[in-house]
N, C-alpha and C. Protein backbone atom coordinates (compact mmCIF):
# COMPACT_ATOMS: atom_id res chain seq x y z
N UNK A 1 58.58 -18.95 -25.11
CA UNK A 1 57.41 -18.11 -24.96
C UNK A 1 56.75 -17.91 -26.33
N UNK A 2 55.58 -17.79 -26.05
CA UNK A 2 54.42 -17.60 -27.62
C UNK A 2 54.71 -16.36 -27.64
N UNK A 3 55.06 -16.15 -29.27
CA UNK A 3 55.02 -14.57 -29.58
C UNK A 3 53.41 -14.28 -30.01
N UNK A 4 53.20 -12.86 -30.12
CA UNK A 4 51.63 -12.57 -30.27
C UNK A 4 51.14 -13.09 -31.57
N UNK A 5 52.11 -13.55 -32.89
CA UNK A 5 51.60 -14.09 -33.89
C UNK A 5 50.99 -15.62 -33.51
N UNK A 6 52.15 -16.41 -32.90
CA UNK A 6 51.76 -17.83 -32.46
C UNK A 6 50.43 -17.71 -31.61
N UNK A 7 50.20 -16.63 -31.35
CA UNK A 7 48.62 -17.10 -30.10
C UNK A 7 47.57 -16.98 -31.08
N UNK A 8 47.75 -15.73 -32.14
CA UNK A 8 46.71 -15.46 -32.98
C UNK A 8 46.48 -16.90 -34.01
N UNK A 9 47.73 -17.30 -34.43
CA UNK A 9 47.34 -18.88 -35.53
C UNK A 9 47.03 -19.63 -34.68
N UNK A 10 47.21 -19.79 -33.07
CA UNK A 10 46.34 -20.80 -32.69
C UNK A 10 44.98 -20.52 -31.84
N UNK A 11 45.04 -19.40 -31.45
CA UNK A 11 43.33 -19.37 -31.73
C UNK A 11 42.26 -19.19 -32.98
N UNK A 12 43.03 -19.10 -33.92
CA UNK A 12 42.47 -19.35 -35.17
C UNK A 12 42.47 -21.12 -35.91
N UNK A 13 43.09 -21.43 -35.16
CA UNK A 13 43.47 -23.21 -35.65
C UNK A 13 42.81 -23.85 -34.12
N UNK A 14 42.15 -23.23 -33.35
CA UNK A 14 41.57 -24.03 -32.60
C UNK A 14 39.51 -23.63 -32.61
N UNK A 15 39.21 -22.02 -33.45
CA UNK A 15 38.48 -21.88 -34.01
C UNK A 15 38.00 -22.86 -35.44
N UNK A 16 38.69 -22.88 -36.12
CA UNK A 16 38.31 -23.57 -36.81
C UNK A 16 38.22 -25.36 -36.55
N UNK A 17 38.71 -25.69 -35.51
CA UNK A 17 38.50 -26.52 -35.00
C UNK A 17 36.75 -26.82 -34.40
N UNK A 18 36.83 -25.79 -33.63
CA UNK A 18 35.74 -25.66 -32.92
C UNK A 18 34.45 -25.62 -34.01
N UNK A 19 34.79 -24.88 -35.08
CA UNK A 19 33.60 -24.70 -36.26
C UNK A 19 33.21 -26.22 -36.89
N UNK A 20 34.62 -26.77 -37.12
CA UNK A 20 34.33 -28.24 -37.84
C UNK A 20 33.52 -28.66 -36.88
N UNK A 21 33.49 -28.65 -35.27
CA UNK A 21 32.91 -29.78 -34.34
C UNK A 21 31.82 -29.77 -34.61
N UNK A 22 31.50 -28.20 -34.56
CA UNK A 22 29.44 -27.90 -34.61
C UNK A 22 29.10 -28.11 -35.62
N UNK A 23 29.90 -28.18 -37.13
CA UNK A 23 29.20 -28.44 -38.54
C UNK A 23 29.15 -29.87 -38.29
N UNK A 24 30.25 -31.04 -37.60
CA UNK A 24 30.05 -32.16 -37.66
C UNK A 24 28.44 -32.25 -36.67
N UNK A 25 28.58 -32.10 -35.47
CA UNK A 25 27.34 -32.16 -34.67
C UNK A 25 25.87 -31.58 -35.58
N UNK A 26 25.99 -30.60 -36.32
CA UNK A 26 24.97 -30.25 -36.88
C UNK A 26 24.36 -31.21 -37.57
N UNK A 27 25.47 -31.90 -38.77
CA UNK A 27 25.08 -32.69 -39.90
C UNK A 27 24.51 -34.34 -39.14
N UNK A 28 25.08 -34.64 -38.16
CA UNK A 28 24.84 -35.76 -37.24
C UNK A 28 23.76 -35.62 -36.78
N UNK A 29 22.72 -34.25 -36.37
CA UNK A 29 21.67 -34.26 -36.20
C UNK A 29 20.76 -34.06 -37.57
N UNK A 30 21.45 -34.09 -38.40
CA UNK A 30 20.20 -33.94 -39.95
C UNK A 30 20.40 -35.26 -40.33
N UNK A 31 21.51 -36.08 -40.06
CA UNK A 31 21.16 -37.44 -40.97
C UNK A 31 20.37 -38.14 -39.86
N UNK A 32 20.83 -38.46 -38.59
CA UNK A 32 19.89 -39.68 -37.39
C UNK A 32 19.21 -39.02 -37.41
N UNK A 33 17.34 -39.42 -37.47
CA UNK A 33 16.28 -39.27 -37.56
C UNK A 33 16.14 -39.48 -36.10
N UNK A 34 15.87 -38.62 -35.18
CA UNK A 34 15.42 -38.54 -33.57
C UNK A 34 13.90 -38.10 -33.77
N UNK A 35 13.09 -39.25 -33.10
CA UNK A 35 11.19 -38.45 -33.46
C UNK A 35 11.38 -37.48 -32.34
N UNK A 36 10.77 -36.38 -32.88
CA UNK A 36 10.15 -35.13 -32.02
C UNK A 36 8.77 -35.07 -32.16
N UNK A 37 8.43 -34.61 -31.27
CA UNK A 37 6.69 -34.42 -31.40
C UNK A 37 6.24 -33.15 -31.71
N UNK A 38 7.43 -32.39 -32.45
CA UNK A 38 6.96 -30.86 -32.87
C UNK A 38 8.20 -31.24 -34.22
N UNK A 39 7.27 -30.31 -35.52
CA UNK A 39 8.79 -30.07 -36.47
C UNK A 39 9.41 -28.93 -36.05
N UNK A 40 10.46 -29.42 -36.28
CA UNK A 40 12.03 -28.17 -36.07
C UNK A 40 12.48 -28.98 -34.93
N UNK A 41 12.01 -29.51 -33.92
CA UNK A 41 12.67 -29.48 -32.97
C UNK A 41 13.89 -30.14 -33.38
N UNK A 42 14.91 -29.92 -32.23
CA UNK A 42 16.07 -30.49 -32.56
C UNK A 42 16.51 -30.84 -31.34
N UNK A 43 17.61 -31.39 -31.62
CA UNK A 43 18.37 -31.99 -29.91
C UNK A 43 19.98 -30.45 -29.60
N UNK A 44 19.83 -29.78 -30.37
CA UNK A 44 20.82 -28.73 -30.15
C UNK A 44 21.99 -29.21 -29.98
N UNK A 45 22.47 -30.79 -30.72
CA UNK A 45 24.07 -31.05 -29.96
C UNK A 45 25.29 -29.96 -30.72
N UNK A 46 25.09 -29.04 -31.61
CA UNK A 46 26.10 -27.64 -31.96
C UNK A 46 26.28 -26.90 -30.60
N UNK A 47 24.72 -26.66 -30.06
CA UNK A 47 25.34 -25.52 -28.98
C UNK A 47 26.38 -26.03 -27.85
N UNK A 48 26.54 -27.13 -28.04
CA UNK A 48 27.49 -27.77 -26.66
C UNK A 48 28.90 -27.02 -27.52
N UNK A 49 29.18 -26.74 -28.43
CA UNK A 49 30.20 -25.91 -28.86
C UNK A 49 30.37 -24.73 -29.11
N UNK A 50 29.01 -24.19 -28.75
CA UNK A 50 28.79 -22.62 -28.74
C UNK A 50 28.68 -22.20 -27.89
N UNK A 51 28.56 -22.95 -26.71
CA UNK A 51 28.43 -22.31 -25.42
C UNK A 51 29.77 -22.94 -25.12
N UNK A 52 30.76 -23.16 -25.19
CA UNK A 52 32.18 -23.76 -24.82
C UNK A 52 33.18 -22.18 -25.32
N UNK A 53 32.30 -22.11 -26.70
CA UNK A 53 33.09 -20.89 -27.34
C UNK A 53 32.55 -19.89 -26.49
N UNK A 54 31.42 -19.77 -26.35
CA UNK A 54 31.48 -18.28 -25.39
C UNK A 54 32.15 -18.13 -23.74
N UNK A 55 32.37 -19.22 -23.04
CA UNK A 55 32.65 -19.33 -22.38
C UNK A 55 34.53 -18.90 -22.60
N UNK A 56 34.88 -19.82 -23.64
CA UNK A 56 36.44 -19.56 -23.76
C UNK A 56 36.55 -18.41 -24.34
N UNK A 57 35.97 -17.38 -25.20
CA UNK A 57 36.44 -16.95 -26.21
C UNK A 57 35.64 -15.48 -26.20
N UNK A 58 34.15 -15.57 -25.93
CA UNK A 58 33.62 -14.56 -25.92
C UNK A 58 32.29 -14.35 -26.94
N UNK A 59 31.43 -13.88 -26.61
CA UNK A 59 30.38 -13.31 -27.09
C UNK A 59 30.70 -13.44 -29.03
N UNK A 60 31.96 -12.61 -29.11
CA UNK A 60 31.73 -12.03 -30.80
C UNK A 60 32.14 -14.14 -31.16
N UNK A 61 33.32 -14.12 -30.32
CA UNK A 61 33.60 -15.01 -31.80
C UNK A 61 32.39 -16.30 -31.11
N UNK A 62 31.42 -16.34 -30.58
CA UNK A 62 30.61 -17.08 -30.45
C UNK A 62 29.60 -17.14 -31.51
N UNK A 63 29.03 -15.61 -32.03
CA UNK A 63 28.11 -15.30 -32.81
C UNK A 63 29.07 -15.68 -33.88
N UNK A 64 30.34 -15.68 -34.48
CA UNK A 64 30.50 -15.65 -35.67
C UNK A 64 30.90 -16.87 -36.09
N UNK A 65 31.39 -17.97 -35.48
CA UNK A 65 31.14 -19.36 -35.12
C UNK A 65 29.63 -19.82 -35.34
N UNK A 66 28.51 -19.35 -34.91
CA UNK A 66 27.54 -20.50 -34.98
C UNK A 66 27.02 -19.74 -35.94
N UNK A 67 27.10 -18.71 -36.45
CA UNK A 67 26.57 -17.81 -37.76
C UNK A 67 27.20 -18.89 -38.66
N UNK A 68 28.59 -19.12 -39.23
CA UNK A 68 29.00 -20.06 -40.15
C UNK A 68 28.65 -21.45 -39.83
N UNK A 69 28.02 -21.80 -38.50
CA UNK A 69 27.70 -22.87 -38.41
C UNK A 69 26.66 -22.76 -39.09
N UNK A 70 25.30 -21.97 -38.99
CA UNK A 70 23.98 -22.05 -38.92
C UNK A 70 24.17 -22.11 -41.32
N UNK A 71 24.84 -21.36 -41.33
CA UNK A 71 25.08 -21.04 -43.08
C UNK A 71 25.43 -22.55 -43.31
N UNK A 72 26.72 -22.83 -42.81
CA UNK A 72 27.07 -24.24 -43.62
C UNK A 72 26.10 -25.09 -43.84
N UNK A 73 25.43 -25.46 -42.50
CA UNK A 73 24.73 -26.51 -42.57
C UNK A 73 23.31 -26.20 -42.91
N UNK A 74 23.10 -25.08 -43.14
CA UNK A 74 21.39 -24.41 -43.70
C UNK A 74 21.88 -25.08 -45.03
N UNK A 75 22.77 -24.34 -45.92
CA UNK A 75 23.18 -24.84 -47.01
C UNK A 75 23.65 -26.29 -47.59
N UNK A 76 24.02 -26.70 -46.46
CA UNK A 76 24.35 -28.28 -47.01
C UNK A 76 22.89 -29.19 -46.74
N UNK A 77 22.08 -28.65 -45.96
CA UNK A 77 21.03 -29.86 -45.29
C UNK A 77 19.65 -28.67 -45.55
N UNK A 78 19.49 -27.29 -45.78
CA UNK A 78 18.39 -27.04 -45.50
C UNK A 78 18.27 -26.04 -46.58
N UNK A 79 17.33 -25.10 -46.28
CA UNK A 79 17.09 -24.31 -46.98
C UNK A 79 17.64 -22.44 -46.80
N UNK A 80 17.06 -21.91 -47.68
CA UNK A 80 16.97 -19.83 -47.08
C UNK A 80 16.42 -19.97 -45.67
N UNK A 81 15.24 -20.68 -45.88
CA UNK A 81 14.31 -20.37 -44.39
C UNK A 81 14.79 -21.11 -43.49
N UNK A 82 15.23 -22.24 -43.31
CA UNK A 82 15.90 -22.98 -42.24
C UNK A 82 17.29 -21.86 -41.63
N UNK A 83 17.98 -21.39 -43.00
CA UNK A 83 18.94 -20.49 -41.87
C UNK A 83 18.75 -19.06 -41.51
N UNK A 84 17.18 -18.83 -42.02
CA UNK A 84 16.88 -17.46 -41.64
C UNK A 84 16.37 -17.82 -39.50
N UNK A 85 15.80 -19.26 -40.04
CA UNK A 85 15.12 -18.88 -38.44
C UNK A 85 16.54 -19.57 -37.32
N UNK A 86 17.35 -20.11 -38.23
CA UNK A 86 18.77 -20.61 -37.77
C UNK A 86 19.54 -19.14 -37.19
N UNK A 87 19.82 -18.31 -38.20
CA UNK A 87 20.33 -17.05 -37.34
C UNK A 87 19.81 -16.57 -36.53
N UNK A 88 18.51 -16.27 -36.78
CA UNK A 88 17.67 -15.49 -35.83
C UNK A 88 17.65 -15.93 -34.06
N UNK A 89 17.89 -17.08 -34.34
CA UNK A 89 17.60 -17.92 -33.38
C UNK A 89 18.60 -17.96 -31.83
N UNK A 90 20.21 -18.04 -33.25
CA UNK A 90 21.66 -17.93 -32.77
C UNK A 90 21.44 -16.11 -32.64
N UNK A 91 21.16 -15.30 -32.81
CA UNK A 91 21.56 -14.05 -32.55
C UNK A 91 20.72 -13.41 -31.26
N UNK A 92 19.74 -13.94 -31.15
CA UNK A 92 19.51 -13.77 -29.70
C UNK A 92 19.20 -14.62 -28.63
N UNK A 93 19.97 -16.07 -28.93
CA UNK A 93 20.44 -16.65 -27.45
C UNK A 93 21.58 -16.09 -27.23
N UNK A 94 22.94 -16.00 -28.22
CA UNK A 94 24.03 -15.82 -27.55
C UNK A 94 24.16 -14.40 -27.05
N UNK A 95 23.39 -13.25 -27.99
CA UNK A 95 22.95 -12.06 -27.33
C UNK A 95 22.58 -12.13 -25.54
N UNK A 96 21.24 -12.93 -24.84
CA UNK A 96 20.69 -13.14 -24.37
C UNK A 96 21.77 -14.00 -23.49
N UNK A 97 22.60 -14.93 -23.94
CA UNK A 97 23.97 -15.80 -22.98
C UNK A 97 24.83 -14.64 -22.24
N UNK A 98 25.24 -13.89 -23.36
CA UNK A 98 26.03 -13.10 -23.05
C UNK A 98 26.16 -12.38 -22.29
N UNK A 99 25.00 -11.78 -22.10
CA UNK A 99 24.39 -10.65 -21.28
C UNK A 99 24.63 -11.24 -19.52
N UNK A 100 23.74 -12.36 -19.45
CA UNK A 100 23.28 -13.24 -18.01
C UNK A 100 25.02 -13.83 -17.43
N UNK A 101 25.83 -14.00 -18.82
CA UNK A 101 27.17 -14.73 -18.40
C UNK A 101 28.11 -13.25 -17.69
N UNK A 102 27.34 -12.39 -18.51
CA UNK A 102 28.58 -11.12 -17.85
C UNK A 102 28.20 -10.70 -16.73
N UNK A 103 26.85 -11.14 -15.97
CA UNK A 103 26.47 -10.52 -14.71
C UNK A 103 27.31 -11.50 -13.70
N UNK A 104 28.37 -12.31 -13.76
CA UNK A 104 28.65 -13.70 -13.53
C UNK A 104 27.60 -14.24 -11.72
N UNK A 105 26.32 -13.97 -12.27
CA UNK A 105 25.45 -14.25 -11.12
C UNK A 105 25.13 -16.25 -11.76
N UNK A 106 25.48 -16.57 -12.54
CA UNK A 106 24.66 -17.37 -13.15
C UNK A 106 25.62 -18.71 -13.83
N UNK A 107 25.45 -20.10 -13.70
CA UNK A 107 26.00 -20.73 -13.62
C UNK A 107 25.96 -21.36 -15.42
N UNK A 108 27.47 -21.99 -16.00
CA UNK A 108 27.20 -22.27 -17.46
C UNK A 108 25.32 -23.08 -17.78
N UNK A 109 24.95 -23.78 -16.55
CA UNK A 109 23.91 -24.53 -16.70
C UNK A 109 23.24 -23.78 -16.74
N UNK A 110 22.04 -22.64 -16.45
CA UNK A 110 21.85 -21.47 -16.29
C UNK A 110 21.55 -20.75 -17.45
N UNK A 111 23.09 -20.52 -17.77
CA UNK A 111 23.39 -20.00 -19.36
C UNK A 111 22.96 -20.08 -20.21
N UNK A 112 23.14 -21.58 -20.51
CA UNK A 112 22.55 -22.52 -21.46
C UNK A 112 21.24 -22.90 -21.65
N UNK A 113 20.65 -23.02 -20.62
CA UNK A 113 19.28 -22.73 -20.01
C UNK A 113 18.26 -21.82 -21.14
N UNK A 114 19.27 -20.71 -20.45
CA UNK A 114 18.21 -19.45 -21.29
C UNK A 114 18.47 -19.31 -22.94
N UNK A 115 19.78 -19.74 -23.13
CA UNK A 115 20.23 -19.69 -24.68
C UNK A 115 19.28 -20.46 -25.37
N UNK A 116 18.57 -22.11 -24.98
CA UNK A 116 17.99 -22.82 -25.54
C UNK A 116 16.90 -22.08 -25.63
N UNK A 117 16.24 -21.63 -24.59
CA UNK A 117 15.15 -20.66 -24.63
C UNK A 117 14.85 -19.49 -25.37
N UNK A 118 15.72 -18.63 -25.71
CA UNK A 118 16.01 -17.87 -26.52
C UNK A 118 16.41 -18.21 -27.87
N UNK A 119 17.10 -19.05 -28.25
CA UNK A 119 16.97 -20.06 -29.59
C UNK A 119 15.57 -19.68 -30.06
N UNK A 120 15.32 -20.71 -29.59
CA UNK A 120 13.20 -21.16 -30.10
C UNK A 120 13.01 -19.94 -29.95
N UNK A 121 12.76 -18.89 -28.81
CA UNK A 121 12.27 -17.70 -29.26
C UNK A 121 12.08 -17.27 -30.55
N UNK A 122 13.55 -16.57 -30.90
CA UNK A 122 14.13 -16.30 -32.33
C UNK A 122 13.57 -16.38 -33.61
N UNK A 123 13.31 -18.22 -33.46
CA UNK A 123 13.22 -19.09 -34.56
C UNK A 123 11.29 -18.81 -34.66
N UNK A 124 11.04 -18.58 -33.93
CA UNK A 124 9.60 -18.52 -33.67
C UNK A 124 8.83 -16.64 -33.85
N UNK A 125 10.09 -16.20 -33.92
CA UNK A 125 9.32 -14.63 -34.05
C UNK A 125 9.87 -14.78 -35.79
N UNK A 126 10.70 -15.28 -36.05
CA UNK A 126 10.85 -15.26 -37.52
C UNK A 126 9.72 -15.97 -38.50
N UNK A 127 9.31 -17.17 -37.55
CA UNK A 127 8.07 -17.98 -38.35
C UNK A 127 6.85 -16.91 -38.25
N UNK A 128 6.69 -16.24 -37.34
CA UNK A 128 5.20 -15.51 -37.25
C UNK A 128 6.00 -14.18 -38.16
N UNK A 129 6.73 -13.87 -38.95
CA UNK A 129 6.82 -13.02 -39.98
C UNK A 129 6.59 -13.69 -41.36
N UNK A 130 6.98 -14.65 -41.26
CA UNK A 130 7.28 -15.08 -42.37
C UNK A 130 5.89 -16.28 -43.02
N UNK A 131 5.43 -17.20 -42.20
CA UNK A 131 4.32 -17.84 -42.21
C UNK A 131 3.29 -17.55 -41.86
N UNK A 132 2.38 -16.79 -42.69
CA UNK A 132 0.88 -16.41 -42.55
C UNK A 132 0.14 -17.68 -41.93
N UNK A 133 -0.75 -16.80 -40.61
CA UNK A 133 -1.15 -17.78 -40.09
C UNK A 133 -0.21 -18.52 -38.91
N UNK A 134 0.56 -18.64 -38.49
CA UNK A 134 1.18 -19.32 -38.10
C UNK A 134 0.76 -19.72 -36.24
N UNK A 135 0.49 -20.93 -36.27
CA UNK A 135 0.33 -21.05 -34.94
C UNK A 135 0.96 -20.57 -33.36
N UNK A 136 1.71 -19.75 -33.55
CA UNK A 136 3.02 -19.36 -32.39
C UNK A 136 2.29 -19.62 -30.88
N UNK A 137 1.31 -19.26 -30.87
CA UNK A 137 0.56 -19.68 -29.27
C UNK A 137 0.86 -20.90 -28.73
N UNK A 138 0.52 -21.75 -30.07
CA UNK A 138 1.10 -23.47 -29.31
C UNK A 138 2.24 -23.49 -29.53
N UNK A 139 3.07 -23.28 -30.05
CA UNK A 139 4.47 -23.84 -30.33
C UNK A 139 5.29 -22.80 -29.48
N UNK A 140 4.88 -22.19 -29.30
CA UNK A 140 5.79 -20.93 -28.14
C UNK A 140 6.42 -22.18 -26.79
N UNK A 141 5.11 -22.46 -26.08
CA UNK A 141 5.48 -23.07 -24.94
C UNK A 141 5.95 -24.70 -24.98
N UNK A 142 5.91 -24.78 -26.07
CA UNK A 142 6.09 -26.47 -26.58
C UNK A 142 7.71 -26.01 -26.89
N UNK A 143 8.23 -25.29 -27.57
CA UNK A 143 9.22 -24.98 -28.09
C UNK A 143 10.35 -24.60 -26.83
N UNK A 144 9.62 -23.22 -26.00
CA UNK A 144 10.47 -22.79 -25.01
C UNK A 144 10.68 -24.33 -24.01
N UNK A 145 9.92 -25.50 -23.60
CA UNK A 145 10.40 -26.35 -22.76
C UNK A 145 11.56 -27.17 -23.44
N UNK A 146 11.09 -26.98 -24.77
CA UNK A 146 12.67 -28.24 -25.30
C UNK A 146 13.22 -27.49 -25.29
N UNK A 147 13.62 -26.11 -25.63
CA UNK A 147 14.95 -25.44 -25.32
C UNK A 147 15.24 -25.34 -23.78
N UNK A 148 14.59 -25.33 -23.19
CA UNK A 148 15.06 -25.16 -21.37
C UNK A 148 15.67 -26.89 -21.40
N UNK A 149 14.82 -27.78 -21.61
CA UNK A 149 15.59 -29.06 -21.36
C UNK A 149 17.00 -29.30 -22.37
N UNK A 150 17.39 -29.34 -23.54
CA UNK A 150 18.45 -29.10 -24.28
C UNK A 150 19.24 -28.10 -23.57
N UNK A 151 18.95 -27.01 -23.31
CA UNK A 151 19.96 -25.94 -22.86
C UNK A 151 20.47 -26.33 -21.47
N UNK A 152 19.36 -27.57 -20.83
CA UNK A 152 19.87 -27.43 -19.33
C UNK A 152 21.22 -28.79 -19.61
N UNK A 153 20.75 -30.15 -20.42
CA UNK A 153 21.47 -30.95 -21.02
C UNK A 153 23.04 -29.90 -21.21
N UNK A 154 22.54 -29.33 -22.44
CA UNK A 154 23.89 -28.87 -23.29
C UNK A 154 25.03 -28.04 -21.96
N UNK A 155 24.30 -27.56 -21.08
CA UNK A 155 24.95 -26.96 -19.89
C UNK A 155 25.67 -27.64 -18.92
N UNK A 156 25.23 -28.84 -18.95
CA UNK A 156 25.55 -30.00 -17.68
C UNK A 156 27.12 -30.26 -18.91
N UNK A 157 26.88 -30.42 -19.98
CA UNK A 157 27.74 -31.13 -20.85
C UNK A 157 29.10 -30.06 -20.69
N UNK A 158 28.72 -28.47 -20.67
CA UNK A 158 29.58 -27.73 -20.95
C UNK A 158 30.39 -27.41 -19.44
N UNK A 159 29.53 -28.07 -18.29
CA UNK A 159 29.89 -27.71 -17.20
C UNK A 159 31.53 -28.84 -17.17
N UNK A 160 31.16 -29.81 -17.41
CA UNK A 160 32.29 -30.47 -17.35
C UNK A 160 33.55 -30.32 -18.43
N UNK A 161 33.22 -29.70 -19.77
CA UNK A 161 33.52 -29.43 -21.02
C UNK A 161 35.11 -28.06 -20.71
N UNK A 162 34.47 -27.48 -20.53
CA UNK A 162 34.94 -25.89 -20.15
C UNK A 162 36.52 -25.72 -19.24
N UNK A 163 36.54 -26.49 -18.41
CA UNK A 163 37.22 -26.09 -17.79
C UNK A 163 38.44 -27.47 -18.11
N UNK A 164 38.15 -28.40 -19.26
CA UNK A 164 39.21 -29.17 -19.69
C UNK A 164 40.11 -28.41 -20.74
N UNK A 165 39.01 -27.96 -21.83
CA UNK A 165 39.47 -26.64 -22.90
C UNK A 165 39.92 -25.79 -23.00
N UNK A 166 40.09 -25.84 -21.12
CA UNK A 166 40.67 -23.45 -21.19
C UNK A 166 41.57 -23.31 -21.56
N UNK A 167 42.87 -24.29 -21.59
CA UNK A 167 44.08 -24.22 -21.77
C UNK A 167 44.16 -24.48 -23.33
N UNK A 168 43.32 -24.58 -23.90
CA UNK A 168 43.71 -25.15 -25.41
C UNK A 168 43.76 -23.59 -26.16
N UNK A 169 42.56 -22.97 -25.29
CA UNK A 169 42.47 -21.14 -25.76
C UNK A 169 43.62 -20.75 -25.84
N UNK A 170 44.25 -20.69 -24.45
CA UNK A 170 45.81 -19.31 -24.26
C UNK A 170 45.31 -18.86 -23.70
């Protein structure tokens, strides 16, 4: 039998697991050049590990997972402002996941759904603070559809994802 120390080093050795995946997925989306027809966009392949973590693990260590995600890789690949609209972004989808996952009316696809949606939100109330001028009218609805399509993607991914992993939690 696992004593309560052995569960804590391995959900901490399967956290940090989980952190390497999304810094690897992150940096894999900053080096392959994918054309988007908006800047920023991205293909979101981190959240397929952030929504795995909230699913296994929970809300906090979700936010504090893609928080060191959003830092590492702001810092290795971007800038202050890339991980200002990077947190912003992560603090109220998984806010916004969290919420819809605890009503359990709503399916991981669903989830993910609105997280992508809420992403771009985020990232987009931080640009209209920060960039005078800033177009947000067009990029609002240009933005919210690639996060609904990514989030519905990243959901299909986690639908099958989730329930191979549960056992790796405890």
């Amino acid at each position: 039998m696992e004593s309560h120390g052995d569960k804590i080093a391995r959900k901490v050795a399967v956290s940090g697991l989980l952190l390497a995946l999304a810094v690897l997925f992150g940096y894999v989306e900053a080096i392959i050049p994918v054309p988007m027809p908006v800047p920023g966009m991205k293909l979101g392949l981190a959240n397929i590990v952030i929504v795995t973590i909230l699913y296994l693990a929970g809300w906090k260590e979700a936010i504090v997972i893609s928080a060191l995600r959003v830092l590492i890789i702001g810092f290795l690949f971007g800038n202050l402002f890339s991980i200002s609209y990077g947190l912003a972004g992560t603090a109220l989808s998984i806010l916004g996941m969290a919420l819809v996952r605890k009503t359990g009316r709503f399916s991981v696809v669903s989830v993910s759904a609105l997280g992508g949606v809420l992403h771009n939100c985020g990232q987009i109330l931080v640009a209209t603070l920060v960039v005078i001028g800033f177009p947000w009218k067009w990029y609002l609805p240009v933005l919210m559809l690639a996060g609904l399509g990514a989030g519905i993607v990243t959901g299909f991914l986690n639908r099958l994802i989730v329930p191979r992993v549960k056992r790796l939690w405890g």
